[in-house]
C-alpha atoms as a PDB file:
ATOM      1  CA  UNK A   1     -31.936  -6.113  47.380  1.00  0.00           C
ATOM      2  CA  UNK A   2     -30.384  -7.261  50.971  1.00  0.00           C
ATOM      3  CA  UNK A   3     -26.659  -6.791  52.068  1.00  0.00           C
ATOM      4  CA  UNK A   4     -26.039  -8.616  54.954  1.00  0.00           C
ATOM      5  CA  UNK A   5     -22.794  -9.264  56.771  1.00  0.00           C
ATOM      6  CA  UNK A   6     -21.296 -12.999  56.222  1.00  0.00           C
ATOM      7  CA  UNK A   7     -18.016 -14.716  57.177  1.00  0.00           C
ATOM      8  CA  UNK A   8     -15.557 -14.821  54.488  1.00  0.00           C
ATOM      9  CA  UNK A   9     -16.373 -18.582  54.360  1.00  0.00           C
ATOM     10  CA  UNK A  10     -19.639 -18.909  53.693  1.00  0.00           C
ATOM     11  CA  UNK A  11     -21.052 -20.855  51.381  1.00  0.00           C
ATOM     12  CA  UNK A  12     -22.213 -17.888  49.138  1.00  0.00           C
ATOM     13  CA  UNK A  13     -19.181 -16.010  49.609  1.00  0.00           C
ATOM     14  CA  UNK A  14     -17.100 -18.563  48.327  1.00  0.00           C
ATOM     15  CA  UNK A  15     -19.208 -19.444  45.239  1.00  0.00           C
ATOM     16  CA  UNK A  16     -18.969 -15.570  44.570  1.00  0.00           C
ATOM     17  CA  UNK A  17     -14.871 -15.522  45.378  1.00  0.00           C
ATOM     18  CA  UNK A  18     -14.542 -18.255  42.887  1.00  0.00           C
ATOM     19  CA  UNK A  19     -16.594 -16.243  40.446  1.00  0.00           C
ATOM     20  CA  UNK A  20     -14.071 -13.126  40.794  1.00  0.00           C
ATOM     21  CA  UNK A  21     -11.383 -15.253  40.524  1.00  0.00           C
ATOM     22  CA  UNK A  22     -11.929 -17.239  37.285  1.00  0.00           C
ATOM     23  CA  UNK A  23     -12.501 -13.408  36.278  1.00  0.00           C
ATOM     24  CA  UNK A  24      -9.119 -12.400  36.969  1.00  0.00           C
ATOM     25  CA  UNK A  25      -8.204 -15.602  35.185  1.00  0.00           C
ATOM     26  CA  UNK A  26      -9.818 -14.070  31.805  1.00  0.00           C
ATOM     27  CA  UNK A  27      -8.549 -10.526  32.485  1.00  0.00           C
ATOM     28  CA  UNK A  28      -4.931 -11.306  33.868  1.00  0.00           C
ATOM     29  CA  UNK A  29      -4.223 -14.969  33.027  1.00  0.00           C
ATOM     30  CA  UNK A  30      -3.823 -16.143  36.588  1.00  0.00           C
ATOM     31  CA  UNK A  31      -6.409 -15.631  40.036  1.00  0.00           C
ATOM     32  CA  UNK A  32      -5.575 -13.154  42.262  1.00  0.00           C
ATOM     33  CA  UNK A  33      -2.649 -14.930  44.901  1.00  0.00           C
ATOM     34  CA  UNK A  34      -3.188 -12.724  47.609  1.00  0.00           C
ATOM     35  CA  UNK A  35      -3.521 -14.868  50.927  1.00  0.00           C
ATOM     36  CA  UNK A  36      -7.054 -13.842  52.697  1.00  0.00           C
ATOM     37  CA  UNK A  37      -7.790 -15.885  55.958  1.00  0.00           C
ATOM     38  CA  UNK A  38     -11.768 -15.507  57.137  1.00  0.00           C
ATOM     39  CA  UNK A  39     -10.609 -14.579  60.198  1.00  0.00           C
ATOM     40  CA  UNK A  40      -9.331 -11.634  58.426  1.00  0.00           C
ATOM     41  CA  UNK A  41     -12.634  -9.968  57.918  1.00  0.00           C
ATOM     42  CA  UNK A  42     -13.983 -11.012  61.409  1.00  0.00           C
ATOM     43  CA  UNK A  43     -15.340  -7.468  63.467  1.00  0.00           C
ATOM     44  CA  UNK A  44     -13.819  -5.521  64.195  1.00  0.00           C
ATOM     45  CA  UNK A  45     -10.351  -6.170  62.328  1.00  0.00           C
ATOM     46  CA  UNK A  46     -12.719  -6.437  58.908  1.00  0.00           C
ATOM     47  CA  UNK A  47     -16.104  -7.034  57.303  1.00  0.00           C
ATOM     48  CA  UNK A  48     -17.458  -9.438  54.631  1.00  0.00           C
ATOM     49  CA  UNK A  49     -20.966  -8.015  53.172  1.00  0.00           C
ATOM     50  CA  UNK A  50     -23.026  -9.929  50.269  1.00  0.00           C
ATOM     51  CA  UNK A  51     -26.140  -8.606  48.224  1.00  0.00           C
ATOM     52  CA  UNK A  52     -28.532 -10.618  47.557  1.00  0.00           C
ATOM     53  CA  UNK A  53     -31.468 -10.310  44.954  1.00  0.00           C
ATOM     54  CA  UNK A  54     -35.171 -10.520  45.465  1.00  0.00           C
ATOM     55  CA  UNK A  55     -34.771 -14.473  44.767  1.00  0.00           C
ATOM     56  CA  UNK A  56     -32.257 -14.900  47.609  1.00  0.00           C
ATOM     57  CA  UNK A  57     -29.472 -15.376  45.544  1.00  0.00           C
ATOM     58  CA  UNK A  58     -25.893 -13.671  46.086  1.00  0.00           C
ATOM     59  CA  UNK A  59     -24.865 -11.364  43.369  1.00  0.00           C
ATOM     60  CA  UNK A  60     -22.473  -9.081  45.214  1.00  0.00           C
ATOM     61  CA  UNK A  61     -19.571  -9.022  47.363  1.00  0.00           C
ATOM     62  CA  UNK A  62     -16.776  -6.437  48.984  1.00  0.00           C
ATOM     63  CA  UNK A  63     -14.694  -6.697  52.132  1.00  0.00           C
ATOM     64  CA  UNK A  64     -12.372  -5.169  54.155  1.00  0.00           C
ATOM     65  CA  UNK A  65      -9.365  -6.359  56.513  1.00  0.00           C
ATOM     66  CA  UNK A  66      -7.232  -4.562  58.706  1.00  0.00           C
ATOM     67  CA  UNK A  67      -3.485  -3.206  57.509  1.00  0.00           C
ATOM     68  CA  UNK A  68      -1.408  -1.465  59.270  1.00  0.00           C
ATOM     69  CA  UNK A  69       2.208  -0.443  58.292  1.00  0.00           C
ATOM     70  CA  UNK A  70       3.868  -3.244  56.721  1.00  0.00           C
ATOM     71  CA  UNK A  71       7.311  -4.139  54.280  1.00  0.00           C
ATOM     72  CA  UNK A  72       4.138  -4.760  51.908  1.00  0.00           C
ATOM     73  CA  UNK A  73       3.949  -0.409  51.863  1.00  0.00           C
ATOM     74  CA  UNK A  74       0.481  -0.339  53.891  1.00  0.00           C
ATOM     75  CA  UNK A  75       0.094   2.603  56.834  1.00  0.00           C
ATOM     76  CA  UNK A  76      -1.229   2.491  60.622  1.00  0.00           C
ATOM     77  CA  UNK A  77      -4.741   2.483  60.367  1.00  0.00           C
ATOM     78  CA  UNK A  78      -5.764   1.379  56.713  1.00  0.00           C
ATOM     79  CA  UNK A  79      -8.763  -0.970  55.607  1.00  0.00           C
ATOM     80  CA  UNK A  80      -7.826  -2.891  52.826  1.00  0.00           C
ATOM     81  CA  UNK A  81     -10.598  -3.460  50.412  1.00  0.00           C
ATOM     82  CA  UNK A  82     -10.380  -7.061  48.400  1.00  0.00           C
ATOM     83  CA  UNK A  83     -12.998  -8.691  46.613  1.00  0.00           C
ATOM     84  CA  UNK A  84     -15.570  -6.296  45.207  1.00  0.00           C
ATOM     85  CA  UNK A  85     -17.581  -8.441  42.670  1.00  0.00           C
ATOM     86  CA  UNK A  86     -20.736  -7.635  41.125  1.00  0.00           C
ATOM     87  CA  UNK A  87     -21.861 -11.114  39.280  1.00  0.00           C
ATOM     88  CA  UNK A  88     -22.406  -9.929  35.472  1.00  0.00           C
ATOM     89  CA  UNK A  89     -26.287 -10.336  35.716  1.00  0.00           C
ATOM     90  CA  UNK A  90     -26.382  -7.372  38.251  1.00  0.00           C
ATOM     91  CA  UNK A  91     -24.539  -4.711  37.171  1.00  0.00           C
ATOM     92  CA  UNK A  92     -25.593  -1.271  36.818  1.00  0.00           C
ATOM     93  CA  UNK A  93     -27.522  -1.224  39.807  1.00  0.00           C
ATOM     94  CA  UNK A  94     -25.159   0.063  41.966  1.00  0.00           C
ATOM     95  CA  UNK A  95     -24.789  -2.441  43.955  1.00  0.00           C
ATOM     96  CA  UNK A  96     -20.788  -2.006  44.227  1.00  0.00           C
ATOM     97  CA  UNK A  97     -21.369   1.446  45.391  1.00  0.00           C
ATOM     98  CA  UNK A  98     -23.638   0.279  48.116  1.00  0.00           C
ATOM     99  CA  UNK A  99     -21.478  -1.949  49.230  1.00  0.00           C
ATOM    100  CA  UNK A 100     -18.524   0.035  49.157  1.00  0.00           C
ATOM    101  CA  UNK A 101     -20.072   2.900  51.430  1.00  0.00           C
ATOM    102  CA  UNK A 102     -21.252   0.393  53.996  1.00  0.00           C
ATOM    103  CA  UNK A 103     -17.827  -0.746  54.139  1.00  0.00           C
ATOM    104  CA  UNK A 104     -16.288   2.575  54.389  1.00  0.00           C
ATOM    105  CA  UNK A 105     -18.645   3.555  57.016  1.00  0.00           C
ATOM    106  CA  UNK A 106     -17.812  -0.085  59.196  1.00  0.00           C
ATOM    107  CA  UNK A 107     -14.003   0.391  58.990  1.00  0.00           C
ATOM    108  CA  UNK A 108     -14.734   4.533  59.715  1.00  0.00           C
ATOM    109  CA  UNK A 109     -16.770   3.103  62.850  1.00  0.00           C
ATOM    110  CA  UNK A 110     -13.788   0.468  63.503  1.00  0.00           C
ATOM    111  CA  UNK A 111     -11.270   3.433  63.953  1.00  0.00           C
ATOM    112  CA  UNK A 112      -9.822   2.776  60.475  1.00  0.00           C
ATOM    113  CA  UNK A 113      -8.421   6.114  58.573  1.00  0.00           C
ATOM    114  CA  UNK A 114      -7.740   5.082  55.056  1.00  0.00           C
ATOM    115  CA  UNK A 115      -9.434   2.516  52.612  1.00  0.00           C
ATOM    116  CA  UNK A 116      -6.753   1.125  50.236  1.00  0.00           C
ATOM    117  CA  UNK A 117      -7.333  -1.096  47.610  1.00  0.00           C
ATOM    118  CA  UNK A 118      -5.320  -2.538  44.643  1.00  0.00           C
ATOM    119  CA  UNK A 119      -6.230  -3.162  41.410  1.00  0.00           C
ATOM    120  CA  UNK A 120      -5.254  -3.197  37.990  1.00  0.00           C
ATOM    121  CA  UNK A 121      -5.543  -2.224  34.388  1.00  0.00           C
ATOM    122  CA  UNK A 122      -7.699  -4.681  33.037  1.00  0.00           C
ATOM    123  CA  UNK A 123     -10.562  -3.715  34.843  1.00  0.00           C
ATOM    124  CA  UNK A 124     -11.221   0.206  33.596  1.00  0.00           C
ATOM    125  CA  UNK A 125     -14.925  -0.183  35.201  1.00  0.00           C
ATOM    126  CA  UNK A 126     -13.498  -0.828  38.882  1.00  0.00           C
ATOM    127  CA  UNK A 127     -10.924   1.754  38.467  1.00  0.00           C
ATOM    128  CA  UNK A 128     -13.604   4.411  37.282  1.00  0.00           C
ATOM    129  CA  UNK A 129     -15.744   3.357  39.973  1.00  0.00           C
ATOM    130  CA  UNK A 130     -13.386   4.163  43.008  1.00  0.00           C
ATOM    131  CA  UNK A 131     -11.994   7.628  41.691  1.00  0.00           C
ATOM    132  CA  UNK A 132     -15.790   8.550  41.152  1.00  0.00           C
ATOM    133  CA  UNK A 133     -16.541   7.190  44.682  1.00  0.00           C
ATOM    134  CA  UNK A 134     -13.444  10.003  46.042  1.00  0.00           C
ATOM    135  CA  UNK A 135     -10.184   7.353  45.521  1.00  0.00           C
ATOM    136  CA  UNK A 136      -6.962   8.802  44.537  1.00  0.00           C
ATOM    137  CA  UNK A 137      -4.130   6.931  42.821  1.00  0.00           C
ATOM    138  CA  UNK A 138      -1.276   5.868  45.004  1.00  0.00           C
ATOM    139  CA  UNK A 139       2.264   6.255  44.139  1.00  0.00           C
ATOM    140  CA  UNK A 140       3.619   4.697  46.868  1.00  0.00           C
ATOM    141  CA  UNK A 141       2.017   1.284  46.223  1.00  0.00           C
ATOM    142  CA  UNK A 142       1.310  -1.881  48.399  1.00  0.00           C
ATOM    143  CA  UNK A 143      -0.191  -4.870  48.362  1.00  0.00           C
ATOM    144  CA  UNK A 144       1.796  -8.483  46.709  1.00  0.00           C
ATOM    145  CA  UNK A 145       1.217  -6.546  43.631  1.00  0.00           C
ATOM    146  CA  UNK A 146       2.873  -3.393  44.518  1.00  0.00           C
ATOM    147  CA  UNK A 147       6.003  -3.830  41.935  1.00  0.00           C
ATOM    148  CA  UNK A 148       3.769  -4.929  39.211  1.00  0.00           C
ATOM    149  CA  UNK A 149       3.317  -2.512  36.490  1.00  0.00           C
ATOM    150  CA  UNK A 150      -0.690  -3.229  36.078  1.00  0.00           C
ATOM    151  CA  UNK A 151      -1.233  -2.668  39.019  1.00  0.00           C
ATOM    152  CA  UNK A 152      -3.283   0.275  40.098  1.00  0.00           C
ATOM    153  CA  UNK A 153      -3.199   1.500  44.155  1.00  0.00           C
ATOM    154  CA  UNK A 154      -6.092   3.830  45.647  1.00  0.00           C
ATOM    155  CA  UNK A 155      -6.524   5.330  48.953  1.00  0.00           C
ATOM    156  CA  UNK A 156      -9.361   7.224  50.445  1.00  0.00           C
ATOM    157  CA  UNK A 157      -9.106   8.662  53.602  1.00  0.00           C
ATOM    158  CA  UNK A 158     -11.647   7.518  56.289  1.00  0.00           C
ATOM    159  CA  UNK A 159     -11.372  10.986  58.588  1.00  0.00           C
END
């Protein structure tokens, strides 16, 4: 198994973005709106990592942006985390925590001091995941989904 950095763009990032989003289609009803630019995850203001099998083919993805204190509830200095995916096929092999350390440790490196994410009650796995990986429930929420009762706000803290 490889991670390797990638633009947000890229062809294999995309095909795995679309995958995560017809999945919040079956879990939620509708994709996830949020607006991401590819610039977004550009070094140093974010990262874009995929894993890819033996084969060569992409079966993870996880990024981070820059945030910083916002009407949309985020604080000076967080990393946003958006679009962990781990394509069915792969799960079980950690390949989400992987990829969620290496992104801690970029943003940590970036001069980031929190990792936030959002994101909801339909997906028990990914909540599980990030309290066992040291994420606490927010109550002060952010994100476009902040005011939405499903939705589930995390925070670890990067110092």
């Amino acid at each position: 198994m490889q991670i390797a950095p990638v633009p947000y763009d890229h062809p294999d990032a995309v095909k795995l973005n679309d995958l995560v989003q017809q999945e919040y289609v079956e879990r939620y009803g509708d994709p996830d709106l949020t607006a991401l630019d590819p610039r977004q995850f550009a070094p140093p203001n974010g990262l874009y990592l995929l894993a890819y099998d033996v084969d060569g083919a992409p079966v993870a993805s996880g990024g981070w942006r820059r945030q910083d204190r916002s009407d949309e509830g985020y604080a000076d200095g967080d990393a946003e985390l958006k679009r962990m995916y781990v394509v069915p096929a792969a799960r079980g092999q950690r390949l989400a925590r992987r990829i969620l350390a290496a992104l801690e440790e970029d943003a940590r490196a970036a001069g980031r001091t929190r990792m936030v994410l959002e994101s909801g009650i339909a997906q028990p796995e990914a909540l599980t995941l990030y309290a066992s990986c040291g994420y606490a429930y927010q109550e002060e929420k952010f994100g476009l989904y902040r005011e939405y009762d499903s939705s589930r706000c995390m925070a670890k803290s990067l110092v």
